[in-house]
PDB file of N, CA and C in Angstrom:
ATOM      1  N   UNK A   1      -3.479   3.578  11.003  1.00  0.00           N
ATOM      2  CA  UNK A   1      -2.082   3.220  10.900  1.00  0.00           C
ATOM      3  C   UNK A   1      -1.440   3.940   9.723  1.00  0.00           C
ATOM      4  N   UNK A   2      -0.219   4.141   9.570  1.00  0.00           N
ATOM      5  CA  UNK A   2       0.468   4.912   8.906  1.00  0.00           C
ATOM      6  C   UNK A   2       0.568   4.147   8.051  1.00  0.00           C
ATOM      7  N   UNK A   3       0.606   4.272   6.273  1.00  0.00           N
ATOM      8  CA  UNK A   3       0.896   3.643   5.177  1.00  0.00           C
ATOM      9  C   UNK A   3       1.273   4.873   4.135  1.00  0.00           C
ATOM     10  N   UNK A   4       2.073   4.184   2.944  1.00  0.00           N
ATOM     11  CA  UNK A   4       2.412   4.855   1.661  1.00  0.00           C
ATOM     12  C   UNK A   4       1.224   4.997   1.023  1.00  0.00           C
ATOM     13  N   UNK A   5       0.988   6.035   0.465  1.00  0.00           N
ATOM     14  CA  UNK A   5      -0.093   6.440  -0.917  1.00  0.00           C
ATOM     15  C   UNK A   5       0.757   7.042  -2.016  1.00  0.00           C
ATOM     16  N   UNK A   6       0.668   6.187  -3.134  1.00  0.00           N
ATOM     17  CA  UNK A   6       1.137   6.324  -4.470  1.00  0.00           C
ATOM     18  C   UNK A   6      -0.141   6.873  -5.032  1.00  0.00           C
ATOM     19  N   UNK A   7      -0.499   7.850  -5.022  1.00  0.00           N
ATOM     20  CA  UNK A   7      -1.821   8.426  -5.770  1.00  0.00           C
ATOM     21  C   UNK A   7      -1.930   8.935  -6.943  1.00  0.00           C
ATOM     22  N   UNK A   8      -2.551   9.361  -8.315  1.00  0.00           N
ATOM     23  CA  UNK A   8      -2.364   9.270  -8.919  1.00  0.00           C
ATOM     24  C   UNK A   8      -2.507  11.420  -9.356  1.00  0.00           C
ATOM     25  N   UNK A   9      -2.649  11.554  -8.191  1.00  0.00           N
ATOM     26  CA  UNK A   9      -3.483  12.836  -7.886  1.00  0.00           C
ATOM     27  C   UNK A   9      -2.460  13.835  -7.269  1.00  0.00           C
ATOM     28  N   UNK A  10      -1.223  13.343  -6.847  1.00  0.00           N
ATOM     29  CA  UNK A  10      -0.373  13.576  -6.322  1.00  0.00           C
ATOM     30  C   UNK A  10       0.924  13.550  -6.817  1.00  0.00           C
ATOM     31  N   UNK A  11       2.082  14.887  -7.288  1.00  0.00           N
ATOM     32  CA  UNK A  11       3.039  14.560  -7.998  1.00  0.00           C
ATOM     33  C   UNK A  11       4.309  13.637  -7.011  1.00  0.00           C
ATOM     34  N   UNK A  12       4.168  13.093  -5.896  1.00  0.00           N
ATOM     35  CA  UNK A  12       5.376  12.657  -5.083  1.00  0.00           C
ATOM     36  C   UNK A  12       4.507  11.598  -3.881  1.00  0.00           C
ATOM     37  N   UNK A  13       4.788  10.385  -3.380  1.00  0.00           N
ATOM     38  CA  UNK A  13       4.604   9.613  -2.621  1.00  0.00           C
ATOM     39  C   UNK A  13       4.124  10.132  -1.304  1.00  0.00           C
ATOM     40  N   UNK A  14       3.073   9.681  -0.717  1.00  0.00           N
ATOM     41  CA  UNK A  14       3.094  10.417   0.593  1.00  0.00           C
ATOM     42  C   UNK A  14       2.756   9.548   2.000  1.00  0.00           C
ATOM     43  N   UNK A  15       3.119   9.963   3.301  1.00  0.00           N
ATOM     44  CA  UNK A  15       2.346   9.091   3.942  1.00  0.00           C
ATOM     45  C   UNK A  15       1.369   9.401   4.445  1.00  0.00           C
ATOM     46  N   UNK A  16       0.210   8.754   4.788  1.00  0.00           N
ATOM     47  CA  UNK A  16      -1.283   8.827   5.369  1.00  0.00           C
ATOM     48  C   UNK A  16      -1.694   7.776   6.545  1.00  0.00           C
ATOM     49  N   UNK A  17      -2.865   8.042   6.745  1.00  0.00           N
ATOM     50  CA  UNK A  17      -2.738   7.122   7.807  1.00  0.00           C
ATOM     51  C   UNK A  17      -4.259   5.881   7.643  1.00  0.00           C
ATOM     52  N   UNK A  18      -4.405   5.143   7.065  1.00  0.00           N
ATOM     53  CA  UNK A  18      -5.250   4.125   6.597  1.00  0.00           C
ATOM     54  C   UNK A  18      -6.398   3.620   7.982  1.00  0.00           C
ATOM     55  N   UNK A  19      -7.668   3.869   7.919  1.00  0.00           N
ATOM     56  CA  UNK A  19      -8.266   2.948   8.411  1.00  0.00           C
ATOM     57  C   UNK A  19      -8.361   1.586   8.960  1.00  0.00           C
ATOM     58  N   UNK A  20      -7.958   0.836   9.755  1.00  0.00           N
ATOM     59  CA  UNK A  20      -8.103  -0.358  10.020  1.00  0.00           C
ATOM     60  C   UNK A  20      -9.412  -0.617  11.235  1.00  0.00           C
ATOM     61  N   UNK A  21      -9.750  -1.847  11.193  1.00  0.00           N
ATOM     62  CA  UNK A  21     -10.778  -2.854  11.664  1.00  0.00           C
ATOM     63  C   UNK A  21      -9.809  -3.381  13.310  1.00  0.00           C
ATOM     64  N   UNK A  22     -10.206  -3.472  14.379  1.00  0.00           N
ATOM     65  CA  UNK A  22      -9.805  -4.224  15.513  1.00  0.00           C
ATOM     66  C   UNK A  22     -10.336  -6.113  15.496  1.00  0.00           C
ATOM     67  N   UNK A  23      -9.525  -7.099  15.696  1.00  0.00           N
ATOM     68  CA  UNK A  23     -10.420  -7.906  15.709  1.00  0.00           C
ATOM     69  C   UNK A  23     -10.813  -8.531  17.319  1.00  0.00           C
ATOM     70  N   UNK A  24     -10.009  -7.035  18.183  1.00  0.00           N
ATOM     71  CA  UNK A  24     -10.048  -7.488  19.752  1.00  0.00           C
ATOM     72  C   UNK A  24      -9.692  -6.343  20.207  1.00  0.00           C
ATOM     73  N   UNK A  25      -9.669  -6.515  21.701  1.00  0.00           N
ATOM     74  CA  UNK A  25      -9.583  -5.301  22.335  1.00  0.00           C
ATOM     75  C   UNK A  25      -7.393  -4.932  22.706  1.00  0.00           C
ATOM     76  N   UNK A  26      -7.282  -6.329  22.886  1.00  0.00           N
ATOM     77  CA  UNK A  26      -5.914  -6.347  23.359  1.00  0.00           C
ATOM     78  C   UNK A  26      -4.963  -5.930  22.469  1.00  0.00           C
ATOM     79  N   UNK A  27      -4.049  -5.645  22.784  1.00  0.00           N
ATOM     80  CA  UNK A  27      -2.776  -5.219  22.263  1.00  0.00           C
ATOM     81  C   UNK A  27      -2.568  -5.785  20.792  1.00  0.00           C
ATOM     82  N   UNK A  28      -2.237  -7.621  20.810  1.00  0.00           N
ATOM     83  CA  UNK A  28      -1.542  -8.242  20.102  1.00  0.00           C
ATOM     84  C   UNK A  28      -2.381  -8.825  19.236  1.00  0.00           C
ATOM     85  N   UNK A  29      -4.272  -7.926  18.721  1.00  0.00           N
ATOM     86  CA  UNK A  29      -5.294  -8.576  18.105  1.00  0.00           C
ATOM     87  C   UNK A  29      -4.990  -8.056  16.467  1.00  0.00           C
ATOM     88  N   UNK A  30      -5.250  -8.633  15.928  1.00  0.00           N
ATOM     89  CA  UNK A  30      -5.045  -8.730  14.627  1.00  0.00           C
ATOM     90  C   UNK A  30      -6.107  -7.374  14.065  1.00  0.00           C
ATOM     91  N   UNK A  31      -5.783  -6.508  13.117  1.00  0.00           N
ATOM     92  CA  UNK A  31      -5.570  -5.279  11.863  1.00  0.00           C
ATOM     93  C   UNK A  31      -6.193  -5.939  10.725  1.00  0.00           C
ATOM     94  N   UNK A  32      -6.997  -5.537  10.139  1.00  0.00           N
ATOM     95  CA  UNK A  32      -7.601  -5.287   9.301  1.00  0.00           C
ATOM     96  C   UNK A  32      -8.087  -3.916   8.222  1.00  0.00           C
ATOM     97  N   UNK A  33      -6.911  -3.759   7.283  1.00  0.00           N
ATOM     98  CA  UNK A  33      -7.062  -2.392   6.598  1.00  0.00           C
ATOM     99  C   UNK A  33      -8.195  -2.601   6.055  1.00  0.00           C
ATOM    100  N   UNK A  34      -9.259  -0.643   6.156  1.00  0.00           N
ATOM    101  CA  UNK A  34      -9.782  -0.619   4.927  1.00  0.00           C
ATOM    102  C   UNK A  34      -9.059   0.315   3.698  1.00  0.00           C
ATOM    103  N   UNK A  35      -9.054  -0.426   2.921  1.00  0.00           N
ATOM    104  CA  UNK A  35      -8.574   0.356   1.656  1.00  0.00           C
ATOM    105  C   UNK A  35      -9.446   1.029   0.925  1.00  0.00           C
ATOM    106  N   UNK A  36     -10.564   0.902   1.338  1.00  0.00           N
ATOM    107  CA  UNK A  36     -11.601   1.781   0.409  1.00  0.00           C
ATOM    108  C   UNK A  36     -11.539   3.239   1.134  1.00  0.00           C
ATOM    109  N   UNK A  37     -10.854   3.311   1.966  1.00  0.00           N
ATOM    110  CA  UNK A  37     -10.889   4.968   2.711  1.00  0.00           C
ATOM    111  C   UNK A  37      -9.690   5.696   2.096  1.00  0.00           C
ATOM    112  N   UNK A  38      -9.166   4.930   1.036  1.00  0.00           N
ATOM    113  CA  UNK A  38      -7.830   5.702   0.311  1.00  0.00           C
ATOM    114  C   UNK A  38      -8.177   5.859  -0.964  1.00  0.00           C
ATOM    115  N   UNK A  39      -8.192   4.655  -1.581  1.00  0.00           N
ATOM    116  CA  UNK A  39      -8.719   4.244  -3.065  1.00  0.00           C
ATOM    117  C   UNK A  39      -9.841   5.422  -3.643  1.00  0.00           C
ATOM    118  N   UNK A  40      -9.445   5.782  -4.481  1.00  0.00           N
ATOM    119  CA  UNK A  40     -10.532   6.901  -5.453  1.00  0.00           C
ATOM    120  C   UNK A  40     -11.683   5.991  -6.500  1.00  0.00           C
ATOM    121  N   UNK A  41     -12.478   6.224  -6.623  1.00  0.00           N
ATOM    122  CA  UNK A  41     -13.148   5.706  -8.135  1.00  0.00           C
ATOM    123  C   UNK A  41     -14.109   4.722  -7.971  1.00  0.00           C
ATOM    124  N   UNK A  42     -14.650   4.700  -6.662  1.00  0.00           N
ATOM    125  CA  UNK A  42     -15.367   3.045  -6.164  1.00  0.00           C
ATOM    126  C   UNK A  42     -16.380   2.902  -7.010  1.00  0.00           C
ATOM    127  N   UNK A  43     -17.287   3.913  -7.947  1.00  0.00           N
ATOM    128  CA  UNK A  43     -17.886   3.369  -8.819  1.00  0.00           C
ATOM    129  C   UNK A  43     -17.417   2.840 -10.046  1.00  0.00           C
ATOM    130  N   UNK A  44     -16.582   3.165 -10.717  1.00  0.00           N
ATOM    131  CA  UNK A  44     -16.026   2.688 -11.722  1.00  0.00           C
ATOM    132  C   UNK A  44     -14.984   1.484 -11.563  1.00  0.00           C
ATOM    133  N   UNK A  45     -14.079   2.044 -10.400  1.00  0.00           N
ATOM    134  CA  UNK A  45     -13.804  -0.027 -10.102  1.00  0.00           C
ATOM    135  C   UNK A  45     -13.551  -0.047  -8.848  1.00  0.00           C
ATOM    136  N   UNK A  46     -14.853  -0.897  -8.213  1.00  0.00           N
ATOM    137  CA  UNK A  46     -15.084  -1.074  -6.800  1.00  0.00           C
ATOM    138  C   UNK A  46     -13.825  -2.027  -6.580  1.00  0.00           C
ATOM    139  N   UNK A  47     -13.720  -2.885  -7.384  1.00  0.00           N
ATOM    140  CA  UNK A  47     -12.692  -3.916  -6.624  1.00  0.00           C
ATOM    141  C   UNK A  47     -11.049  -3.611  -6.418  1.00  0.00           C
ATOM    142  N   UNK A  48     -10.558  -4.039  -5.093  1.00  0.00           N
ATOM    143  CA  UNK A  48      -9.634  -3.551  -5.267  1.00  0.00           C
ATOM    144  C   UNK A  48      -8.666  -4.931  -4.486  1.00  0.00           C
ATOM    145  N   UNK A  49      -7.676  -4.810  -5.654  1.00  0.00           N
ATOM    146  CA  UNK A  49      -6.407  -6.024  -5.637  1.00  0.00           C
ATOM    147  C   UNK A  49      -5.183  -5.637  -4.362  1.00  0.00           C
ATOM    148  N   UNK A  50      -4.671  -7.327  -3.445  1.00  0.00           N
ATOM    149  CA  UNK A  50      -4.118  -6.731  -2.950  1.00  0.00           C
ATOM    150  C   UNK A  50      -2.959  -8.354  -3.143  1.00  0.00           C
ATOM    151  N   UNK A  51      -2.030  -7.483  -2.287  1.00  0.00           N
ATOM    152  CA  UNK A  51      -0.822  -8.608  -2.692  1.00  0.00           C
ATOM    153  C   UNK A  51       0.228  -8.591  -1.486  1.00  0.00           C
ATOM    154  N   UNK A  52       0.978  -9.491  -0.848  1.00  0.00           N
ATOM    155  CA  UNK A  52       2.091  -9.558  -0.159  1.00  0.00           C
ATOM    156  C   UNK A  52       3.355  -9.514  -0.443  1.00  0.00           C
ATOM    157  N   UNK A  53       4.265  -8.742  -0.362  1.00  0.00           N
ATOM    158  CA  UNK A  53       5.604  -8.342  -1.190  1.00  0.00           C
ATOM    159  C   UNK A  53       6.456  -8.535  -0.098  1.00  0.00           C
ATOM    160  N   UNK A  54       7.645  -9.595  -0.706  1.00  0.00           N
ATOM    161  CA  UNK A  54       8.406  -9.881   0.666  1.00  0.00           C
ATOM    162  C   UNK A  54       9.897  -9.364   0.642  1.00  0.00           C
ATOM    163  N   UNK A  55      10.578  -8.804   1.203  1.00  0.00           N
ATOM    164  CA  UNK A  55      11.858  -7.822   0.753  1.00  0.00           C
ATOM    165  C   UNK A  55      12.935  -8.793   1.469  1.00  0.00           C
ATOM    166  N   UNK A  56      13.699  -9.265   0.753  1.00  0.00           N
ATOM    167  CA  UNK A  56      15.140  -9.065   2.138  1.00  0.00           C
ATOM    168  C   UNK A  56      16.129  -8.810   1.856  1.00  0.00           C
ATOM    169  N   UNK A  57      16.922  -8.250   2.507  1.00  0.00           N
ATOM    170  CA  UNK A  57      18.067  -7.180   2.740  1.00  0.00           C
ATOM    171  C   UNK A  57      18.572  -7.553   3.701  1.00  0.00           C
ATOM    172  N   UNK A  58      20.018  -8.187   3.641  1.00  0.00           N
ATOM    173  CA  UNK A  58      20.603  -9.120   4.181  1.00  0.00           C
ATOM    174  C   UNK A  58      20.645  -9.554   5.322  1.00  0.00           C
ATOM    175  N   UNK A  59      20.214  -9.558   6.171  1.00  0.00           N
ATOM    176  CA  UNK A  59      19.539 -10.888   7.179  1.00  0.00           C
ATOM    177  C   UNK A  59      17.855 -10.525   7.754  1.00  0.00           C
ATOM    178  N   UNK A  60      17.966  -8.842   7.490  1.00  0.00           N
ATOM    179  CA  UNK A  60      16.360  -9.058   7.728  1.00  0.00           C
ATOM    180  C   UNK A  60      15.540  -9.392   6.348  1.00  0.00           C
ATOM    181  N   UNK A  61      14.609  -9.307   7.001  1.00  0.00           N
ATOM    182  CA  UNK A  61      13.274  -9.854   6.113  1.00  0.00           C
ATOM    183  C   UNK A  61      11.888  -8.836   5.960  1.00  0.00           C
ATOM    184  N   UNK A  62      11.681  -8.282   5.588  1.00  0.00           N
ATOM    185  CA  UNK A  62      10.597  -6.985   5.461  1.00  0.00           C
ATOM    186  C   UNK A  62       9.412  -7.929   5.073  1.00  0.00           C
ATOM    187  N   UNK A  63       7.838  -7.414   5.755  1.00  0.00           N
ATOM    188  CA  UNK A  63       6.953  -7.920   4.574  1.00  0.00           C
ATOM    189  C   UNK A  63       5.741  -6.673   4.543  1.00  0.00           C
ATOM    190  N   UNK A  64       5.419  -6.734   3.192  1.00  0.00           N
ATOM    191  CA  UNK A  64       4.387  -5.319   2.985  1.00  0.00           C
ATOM    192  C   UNK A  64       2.839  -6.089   2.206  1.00  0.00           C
ATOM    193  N   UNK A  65       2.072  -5.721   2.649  1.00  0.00           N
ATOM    194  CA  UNK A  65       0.957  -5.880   2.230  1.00  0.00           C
ATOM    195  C   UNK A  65       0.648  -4.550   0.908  1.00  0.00           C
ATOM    196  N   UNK A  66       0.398  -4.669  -0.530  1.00  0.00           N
ATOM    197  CA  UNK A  66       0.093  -3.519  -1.273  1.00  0.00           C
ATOM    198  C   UNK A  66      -1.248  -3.462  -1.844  1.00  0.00           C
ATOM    199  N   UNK A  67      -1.890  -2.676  -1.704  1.00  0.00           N
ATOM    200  CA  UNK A  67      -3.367  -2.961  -2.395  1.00  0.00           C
ATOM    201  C   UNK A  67      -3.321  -1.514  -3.219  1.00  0.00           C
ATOM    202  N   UNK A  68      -4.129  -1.904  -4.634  1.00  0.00           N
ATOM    203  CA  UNK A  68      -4.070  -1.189  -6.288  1.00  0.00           C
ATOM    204  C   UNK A  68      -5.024  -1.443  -6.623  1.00  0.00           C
ATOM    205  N   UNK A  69      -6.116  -0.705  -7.035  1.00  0.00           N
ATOM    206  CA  UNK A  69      -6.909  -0.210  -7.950  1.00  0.00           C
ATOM    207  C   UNK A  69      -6.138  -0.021  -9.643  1.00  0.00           C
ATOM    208  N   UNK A  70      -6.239  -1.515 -10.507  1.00  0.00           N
ATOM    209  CA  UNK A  70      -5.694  -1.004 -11.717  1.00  0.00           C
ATOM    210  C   UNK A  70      -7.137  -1.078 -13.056  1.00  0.00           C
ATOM    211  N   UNK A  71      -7.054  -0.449 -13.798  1.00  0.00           N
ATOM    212  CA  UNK A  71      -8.652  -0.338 -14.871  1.00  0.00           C
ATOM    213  C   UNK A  71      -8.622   0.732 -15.669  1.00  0.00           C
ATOM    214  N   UNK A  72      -8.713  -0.065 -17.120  1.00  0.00           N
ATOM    215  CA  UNK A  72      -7.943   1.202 -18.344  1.00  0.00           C
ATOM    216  C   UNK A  72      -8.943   2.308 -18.446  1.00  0.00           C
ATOM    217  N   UNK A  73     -10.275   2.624 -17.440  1.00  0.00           N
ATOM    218  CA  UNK A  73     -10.580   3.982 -17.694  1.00  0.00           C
ATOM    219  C   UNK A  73     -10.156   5.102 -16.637  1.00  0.00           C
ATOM    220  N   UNK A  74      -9.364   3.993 -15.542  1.00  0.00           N
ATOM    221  CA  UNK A  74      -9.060   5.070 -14.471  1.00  0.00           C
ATOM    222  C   UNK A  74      -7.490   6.292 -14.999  1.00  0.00           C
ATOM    223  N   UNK A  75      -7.510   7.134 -14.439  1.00  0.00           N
ATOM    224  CA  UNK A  75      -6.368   7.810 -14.932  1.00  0.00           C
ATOM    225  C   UNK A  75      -5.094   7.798 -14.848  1.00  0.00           C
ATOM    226  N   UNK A  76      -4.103   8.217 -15.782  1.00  0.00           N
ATOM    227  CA  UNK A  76      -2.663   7.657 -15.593  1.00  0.00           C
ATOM    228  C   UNK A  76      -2.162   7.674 -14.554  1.00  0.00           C
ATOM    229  N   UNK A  77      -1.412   7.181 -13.779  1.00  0.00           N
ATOM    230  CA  UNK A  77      -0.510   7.402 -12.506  1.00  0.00           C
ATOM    231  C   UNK A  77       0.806   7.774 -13.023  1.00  0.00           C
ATOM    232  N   UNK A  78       1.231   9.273 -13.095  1.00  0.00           N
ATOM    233  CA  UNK A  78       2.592   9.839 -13.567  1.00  0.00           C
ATOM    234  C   UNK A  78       3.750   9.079 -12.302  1.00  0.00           C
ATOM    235  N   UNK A  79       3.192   8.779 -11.307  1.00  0.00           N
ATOM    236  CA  UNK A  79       4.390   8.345  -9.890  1.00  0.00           C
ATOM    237  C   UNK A  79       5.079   6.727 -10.616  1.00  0.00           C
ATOM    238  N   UNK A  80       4.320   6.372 -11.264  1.00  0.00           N
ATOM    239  CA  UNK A  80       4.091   4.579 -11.487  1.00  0.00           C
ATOM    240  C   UNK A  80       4.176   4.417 -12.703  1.00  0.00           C
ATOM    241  N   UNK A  81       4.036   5.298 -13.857  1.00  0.00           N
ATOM    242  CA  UNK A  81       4.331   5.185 -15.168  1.00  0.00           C
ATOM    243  C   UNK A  81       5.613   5.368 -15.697  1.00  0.00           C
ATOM    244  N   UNK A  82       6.224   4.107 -16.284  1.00  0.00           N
ATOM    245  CA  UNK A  82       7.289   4.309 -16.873  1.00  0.00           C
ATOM    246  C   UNK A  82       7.438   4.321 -18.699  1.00  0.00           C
ATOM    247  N   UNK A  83       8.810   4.627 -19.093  1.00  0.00           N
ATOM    248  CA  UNK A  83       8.421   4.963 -20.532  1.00  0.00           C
ATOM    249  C   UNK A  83       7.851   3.908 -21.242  1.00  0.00           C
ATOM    250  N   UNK A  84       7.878   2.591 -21.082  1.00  0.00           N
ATOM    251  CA  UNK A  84       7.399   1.303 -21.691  1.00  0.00           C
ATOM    252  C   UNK A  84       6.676   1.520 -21.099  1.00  0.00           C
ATOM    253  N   UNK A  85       5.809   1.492 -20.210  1.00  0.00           N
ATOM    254  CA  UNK A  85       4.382   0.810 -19.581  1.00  0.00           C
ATOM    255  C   UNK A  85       3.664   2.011 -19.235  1.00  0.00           C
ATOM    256  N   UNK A  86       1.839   2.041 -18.615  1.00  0.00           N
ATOM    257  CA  UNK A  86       1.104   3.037 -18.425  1.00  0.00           C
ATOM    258  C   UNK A  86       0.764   1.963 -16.932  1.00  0.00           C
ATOM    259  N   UNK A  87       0.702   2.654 -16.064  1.00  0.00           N
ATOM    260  CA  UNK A  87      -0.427   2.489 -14.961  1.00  0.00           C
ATOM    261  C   UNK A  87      -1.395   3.272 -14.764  1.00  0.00           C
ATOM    262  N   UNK A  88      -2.603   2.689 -14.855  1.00  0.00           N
ATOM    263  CA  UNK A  88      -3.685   3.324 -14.353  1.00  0.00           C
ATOM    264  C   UNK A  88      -4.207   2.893 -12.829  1.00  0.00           C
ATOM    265  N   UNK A  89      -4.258   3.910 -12.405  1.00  0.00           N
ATOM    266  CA  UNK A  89      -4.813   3.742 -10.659  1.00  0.00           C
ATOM    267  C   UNK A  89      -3.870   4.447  -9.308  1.00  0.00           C
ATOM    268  N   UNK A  90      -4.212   4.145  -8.365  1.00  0.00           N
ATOM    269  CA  UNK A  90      -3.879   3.904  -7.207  1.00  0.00           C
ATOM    270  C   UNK A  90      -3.054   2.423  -6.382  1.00  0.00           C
ATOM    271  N   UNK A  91      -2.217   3.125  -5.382  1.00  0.00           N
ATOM    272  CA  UNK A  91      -1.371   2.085  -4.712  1.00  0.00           C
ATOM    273  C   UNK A  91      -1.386   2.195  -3.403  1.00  0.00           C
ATOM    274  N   UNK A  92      -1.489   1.589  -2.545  1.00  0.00           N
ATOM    275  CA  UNK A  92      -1.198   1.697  -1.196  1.00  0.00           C
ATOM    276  C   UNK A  92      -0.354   0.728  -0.487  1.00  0.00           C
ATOM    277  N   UNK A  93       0.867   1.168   0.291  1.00  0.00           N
ATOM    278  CA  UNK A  93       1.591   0.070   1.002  1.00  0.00           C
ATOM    279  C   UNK A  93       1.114   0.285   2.502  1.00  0.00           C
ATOM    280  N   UNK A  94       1.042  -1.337   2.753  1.00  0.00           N
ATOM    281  CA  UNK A  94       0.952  -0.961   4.183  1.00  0.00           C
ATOM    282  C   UNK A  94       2.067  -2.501   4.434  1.00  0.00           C
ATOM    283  N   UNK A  95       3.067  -2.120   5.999  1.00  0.00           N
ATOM    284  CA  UNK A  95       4.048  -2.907   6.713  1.00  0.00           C
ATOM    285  C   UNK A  95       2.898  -3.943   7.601  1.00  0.00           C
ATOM    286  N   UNK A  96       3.675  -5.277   7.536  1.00  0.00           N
ATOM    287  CA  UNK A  96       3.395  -6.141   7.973  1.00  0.00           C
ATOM    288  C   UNK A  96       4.067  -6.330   8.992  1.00  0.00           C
ATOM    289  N   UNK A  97       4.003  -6.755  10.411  1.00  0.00           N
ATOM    290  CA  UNK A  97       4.551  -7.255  11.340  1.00  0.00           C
ATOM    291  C   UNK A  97       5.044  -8.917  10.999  1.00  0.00           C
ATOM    292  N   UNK A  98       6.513  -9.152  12.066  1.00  0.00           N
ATOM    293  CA  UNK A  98       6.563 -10.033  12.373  1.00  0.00           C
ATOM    294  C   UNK A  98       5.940 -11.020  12.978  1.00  0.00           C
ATOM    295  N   UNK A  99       5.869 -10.665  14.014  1.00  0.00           N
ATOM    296  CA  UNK A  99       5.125 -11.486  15.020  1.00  0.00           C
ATOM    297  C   UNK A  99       4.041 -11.817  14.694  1.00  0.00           C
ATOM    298  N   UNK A 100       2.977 -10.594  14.720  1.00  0.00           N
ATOM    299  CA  UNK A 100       1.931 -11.081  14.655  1.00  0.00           C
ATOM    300  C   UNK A 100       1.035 -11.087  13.500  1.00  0.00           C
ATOM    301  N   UNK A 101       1.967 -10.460  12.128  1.00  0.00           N
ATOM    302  CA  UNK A 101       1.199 -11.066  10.401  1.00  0.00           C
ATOM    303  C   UNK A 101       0.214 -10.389  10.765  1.00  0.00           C
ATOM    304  N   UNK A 102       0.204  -9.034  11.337  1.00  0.00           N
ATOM    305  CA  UNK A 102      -1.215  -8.199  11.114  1.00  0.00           C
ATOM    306  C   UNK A 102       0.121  -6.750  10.354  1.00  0.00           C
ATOM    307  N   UNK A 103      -1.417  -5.789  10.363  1.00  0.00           N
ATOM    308  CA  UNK A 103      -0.318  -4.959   9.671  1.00  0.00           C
ATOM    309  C   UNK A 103       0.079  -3.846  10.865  1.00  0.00           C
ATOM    310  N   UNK A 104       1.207  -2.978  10.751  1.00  0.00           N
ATOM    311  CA  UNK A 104       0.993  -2.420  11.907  1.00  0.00           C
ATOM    312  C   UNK A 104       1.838  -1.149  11.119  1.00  0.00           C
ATOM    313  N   UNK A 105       2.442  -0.153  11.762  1.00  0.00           N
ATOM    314  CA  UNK A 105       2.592   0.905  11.329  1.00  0.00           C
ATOM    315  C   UNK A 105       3.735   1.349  10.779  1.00  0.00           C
ATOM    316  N   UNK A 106       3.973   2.022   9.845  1.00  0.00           N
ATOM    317  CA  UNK A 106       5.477   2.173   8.833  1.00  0.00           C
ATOM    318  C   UNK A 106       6.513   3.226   9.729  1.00  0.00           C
ATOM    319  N   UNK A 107       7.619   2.483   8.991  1.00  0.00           N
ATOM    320  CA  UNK A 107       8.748   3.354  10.052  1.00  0.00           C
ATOM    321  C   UNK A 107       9.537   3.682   9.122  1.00  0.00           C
ATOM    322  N   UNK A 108      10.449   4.736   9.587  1.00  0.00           N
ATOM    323  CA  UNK A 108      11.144   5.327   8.631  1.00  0.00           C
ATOM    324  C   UNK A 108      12.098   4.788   7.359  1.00  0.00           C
ATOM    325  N   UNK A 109      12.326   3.395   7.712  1.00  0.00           N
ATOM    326  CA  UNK A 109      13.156   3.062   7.093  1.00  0.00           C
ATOM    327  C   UNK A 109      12.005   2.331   5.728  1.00  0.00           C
ATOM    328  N   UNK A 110      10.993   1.764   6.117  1.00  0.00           N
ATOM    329  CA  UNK A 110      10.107   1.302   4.892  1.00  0.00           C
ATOM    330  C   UNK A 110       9.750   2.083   4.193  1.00  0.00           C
ATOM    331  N   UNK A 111       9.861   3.440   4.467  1.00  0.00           N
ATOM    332  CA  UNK A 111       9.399   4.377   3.675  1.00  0.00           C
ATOM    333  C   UNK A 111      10.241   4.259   2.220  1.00  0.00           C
ATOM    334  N   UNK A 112      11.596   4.205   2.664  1.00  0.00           N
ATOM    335  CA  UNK A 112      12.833   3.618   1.675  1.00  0.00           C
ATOM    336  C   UNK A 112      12.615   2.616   1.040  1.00  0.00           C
ATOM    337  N   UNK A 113      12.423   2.123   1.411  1.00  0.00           N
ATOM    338  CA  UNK A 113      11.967   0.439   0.439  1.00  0.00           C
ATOM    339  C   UNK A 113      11.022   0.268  -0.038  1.00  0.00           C
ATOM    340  N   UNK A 114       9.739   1.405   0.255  1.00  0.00           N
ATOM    341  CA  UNK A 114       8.455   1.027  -0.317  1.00  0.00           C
ATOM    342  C   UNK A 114       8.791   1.605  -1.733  1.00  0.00           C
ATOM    343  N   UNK A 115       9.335   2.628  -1.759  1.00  0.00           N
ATOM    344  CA  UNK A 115      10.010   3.774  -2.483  1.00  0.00           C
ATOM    345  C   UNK A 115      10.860   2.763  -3.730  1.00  0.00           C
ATOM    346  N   UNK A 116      11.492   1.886  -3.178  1.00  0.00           N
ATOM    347  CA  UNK A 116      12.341   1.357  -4.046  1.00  0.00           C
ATOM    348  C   UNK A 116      11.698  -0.383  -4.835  1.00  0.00           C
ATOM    349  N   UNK A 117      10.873  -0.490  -3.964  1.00  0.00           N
ATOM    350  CA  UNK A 117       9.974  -1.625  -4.630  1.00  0.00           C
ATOM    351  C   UNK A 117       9.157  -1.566  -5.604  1.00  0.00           C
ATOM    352  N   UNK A 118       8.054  -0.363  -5.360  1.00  0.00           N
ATOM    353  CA  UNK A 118       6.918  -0.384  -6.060  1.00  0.00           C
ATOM    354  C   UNK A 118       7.236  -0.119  -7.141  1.00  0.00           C
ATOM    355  N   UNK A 119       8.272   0.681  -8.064  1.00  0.00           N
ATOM    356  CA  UNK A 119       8.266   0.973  -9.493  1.00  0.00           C
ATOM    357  C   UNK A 119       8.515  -0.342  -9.924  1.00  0.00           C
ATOM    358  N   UNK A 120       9.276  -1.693  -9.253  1.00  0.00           N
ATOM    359  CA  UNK A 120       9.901  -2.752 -10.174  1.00  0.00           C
ATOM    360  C   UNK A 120       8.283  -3.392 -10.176  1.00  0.00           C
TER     361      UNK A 120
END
C-alpha cells in the first residue's frame, strides 16, 4: 500500500509503498502494516512507535496511522528538525479507512495533510 516516508536519508518526503499482512482473502479483510520494511537501524532500535492522528477539516474527518523510530544515537532527520528541537529517526504515514479502520492506500489529497501535520 502506498504511504509517506519522512526519511532521514532523503532531502524531501516521498511516497513508497509499505508492506502489509492480509488477515483474509476478501476484499473488506483487515491490513496489517509492516513497518520494519521501511524503518532503517533495527539493530540499534528495533522498536518502533506508532500512533493514530486524527485531522478534521471541516466536515470531513481524516485518520492516519504514523509509525517513528525516535533514539538519540540514530541520525538527525533534516525533513523533521526544527530550529528549537532535533529529531532523530524515521517516520512513516500510512491513511486509515473509514469503514473498515484498516489502513488502505494514500490519495492525493493526504499527501497534503500528511505534509502539513507531521512537522506540528
Amino acid at each position: 500500500l502506498r504511504c509517506r516516508l519522512y526519511s532521514r536519508s532523503c532531502r524531501r518526503p516521498r511516497q513508497v509503498e509499505m508492506l502489509t499482512r492480509c488477515a483474509g482473502t476478501d476484499y473488506g479483510s483487515l491490513r496489517f502494516p509492516i513497518a520494519e520494511s521501511l524503518l532503517q537501524d533495527a539493530p540499534l532500535q528495533p522498536y518502533i512507535h506508532d500512533c493514530e492522528v486524527i485531522v478534521h477539516e471541516g466536515q470531513h474527518t481524516y485518520y492516519y496511522c504514523v509509525f517513528f523510530k525516535r533514539h538519540c544515537r540514530l541520525q538527525t532527520n533534516a525533513l523533521l528538525s526544527s530550529i528549537g528541537s532535533e529529531f532523530r529517526g524515521d517516520v512513516v504515514v500510512m491513511r486509515i479507512g473509514t469503514r473498515t479502520r484498516s489502513v488502505v492506500n494514500m490519495r492525493a489529497r493526504d499527501v497534503v495533510i500528511t505534509d502539513y501535520i507531521i512537522p506540528r
